[in-house]
N, C-alpha and C. Protein backbone atom coordinates (compact mmCIF):
# COMPACT_ATOMS: atom_id res chain seq x y z
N UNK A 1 220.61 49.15 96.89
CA UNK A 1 219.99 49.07 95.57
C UNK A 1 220.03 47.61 95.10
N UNK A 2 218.79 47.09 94.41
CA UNK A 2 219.27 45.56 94.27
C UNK A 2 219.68 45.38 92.74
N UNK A 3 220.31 44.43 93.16
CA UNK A 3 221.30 43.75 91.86
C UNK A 3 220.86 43.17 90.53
N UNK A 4 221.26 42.83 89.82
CA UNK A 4 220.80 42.15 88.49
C UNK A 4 220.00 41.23 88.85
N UNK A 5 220.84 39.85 89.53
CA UNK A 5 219.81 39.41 90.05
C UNK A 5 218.62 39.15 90.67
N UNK A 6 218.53 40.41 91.61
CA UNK A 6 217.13 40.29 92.24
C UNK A 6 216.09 40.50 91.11
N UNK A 7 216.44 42.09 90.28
CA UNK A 7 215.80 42.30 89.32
C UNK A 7 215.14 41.32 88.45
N UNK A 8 216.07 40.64 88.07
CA UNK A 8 215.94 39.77 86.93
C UNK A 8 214.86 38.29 87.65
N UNK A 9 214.97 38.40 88.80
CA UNK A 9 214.21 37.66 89.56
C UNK A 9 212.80 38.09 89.58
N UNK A 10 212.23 39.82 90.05
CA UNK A 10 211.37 40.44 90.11
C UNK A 10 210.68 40.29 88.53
N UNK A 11 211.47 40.48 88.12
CA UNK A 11 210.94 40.44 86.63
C UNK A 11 209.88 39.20 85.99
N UNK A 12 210.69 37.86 86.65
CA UNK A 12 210.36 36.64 85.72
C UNK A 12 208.95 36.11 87.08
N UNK A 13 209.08 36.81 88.48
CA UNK A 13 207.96 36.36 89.13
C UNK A 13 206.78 37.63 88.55
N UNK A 14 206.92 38.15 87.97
CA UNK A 14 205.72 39.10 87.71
C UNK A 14 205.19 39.05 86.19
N UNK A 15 205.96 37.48 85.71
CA UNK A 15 205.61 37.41 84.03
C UNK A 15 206.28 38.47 83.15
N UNK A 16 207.34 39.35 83.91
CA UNK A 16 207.89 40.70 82.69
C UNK A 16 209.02 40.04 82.29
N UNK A 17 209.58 41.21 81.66
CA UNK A 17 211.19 41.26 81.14
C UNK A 17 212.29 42.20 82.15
N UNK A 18 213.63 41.66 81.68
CA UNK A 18 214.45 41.88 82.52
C UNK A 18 215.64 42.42 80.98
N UNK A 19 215.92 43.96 81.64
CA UNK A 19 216.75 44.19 80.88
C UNK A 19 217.86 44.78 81.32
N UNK A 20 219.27 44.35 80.83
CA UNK A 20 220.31 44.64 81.49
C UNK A 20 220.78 45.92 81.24
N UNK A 21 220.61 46.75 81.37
CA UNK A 21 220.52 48.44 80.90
C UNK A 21 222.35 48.64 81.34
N UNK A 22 223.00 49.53 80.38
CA UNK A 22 224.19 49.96 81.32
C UNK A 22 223.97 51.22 81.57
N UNK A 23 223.47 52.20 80.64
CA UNK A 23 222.96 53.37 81.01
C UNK A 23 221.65 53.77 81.00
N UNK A 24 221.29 54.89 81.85
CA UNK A 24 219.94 55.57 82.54
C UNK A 24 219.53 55.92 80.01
N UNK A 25 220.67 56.29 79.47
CA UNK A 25 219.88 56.74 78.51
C UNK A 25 219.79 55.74 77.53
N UNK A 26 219.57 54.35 77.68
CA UNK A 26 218.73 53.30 77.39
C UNK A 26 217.31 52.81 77.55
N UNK A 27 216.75 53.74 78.82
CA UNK A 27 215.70 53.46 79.11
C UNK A 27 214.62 54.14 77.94
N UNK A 28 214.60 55.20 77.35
CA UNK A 28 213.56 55.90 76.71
C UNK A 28 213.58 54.60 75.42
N UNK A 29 214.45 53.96 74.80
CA UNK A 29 214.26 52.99 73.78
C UNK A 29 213.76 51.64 74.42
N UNK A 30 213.47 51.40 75.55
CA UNK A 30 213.05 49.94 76.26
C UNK A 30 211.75 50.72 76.25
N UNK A 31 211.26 51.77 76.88
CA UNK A 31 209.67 52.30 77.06
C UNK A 31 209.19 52.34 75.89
N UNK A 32 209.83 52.63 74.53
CA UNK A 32 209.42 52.60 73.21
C UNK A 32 208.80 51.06 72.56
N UNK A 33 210.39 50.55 72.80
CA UNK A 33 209.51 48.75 72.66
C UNK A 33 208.84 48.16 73.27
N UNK A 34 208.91 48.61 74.56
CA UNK A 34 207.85 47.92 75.26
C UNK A 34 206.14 48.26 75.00
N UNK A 35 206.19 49.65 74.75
CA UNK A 35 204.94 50.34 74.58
C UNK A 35 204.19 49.36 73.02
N UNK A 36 205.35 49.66 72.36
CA UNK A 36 204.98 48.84 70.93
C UNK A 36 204.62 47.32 70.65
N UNK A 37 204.93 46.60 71.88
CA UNK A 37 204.84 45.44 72.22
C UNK A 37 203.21 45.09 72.76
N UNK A 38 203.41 45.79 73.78
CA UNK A 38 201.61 45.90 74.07
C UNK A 38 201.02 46.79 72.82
N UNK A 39 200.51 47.35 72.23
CA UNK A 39 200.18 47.86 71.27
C UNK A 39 199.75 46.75 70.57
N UNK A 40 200.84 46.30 69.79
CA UNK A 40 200.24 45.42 68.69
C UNK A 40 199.54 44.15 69.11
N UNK A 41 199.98 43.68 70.14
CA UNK A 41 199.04 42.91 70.55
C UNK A 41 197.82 42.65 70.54
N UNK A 42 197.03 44.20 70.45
CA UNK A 42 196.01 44.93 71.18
C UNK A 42 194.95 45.09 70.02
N UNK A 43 196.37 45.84 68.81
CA UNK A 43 195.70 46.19 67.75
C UNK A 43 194.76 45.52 66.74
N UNK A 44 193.92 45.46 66.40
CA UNK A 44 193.16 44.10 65.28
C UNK A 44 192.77 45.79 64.28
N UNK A 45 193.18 44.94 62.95
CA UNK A 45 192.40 46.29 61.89
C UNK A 45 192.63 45.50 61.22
N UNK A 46 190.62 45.48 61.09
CA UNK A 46 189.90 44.69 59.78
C UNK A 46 188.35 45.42 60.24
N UNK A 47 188.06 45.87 58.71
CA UNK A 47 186.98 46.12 58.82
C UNK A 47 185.55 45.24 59.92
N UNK A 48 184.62 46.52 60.23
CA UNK A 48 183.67 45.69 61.21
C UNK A 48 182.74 47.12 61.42
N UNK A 49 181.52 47.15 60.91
CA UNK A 49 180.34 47.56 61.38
C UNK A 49 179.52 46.98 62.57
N UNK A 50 180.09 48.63 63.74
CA UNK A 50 179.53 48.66 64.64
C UNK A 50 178.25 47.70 65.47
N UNK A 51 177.89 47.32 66.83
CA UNK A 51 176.64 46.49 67.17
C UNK A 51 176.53 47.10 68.16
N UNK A 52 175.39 47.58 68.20
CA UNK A 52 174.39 48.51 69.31
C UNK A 52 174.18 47.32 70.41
N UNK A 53 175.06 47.46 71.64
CA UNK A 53 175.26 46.46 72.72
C UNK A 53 173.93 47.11 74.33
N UNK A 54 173.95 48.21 73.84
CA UNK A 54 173.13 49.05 74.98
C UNK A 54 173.07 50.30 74.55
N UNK A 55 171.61 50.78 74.51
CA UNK A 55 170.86 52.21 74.07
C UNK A 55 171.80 53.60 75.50
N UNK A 56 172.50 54.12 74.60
CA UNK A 56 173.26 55.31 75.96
C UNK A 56 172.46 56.49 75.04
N UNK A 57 172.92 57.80 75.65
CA UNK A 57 172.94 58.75 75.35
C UNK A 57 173.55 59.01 73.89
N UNK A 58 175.01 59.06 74.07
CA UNK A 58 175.41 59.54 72.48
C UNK A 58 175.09 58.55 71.46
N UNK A 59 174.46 57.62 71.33
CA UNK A 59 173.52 57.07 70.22
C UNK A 59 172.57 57.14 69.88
N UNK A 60 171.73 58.06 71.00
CA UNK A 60 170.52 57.62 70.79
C UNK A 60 170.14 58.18 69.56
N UNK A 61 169.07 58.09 69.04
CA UNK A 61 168.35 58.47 67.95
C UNK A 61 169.44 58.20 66.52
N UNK A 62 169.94 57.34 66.89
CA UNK A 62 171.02 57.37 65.02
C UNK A 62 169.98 55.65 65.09
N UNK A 63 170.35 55.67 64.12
CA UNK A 63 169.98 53.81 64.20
C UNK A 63 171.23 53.43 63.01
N UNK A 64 170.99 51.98 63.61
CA UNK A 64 171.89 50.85 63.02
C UNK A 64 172.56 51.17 61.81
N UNK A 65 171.53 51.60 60.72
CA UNK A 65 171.78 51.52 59.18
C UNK A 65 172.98 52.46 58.90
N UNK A 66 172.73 53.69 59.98
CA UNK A 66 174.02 54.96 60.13
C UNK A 66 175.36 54.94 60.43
N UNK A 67 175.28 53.44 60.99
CA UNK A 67 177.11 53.33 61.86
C UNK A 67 177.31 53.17 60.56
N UNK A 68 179.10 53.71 60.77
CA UNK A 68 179.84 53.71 59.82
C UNK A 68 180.76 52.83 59.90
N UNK A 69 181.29 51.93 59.05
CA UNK A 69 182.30 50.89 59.19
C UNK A 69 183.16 51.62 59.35
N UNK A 70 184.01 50.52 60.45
CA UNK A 70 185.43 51.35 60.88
C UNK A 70 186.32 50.51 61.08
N UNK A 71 187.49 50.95 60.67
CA UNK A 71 188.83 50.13 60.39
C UNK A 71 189.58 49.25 61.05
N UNK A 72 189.01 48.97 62.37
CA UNK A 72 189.75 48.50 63.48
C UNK A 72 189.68 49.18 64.77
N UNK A 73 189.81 48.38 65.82
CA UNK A 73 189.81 49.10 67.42
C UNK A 73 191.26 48.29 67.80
N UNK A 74 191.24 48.70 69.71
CA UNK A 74 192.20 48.46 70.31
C UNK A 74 191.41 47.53 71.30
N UNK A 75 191.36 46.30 71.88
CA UNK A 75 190.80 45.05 72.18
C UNK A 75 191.22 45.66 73.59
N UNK A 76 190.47 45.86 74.41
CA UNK A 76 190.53 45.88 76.15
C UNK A 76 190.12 44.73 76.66
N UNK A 77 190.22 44.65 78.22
CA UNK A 77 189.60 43.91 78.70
C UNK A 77 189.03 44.23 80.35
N UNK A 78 188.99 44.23 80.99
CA UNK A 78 188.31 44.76 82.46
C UNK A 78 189.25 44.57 83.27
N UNK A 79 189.60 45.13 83.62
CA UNK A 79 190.90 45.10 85.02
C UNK A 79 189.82 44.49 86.37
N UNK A 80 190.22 44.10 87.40
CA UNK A 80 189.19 43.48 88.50
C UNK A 80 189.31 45.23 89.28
N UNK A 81 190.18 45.50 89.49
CA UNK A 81 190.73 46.43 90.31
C UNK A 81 190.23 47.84 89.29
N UNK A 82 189.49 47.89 88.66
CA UNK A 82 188.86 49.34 87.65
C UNK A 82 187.47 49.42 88.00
């Protein structure tokens, strides 16, 4: 099983964090912050009426004047590998 060190090694070559856990029931509060960490990052909420980027199916026939302002999204970006 590898050691703190390697870990803590694996960690800092993959840009993550390294946490020194003593017990297995520490982990559900590291998946919590961590989750919350990416999250807010992610999050932007400020108003913004919708922009018709490409005519699909579930739009069709609404037009522009109908979107409804909405409070904020969650900012993605394209994985190469998706």
């Amino acid at each position: 099983m590898p050691g703190r060190t390697t870990m803590a090694w694996i960690a800092s070559q993959g840009n993550g964090r390294f946490y020194n856990i003593q017990s297995p029931e520490q982990l559900p509060q590291i998946f919590i912050k961590e989750a919350a960490v990416i999250l807010k990052s992610a999050i932007y909420e400020d108003p913004f009426k919708p922009q018709l980027r490409a005519a699909t199916e579930p739009v069709r026939g609404i037009s522009a004047a109908e979107y409804p302002v909405l409070l904020g999204y969650v900012a993605t970006t394209p994985k190469p590998r998706a």
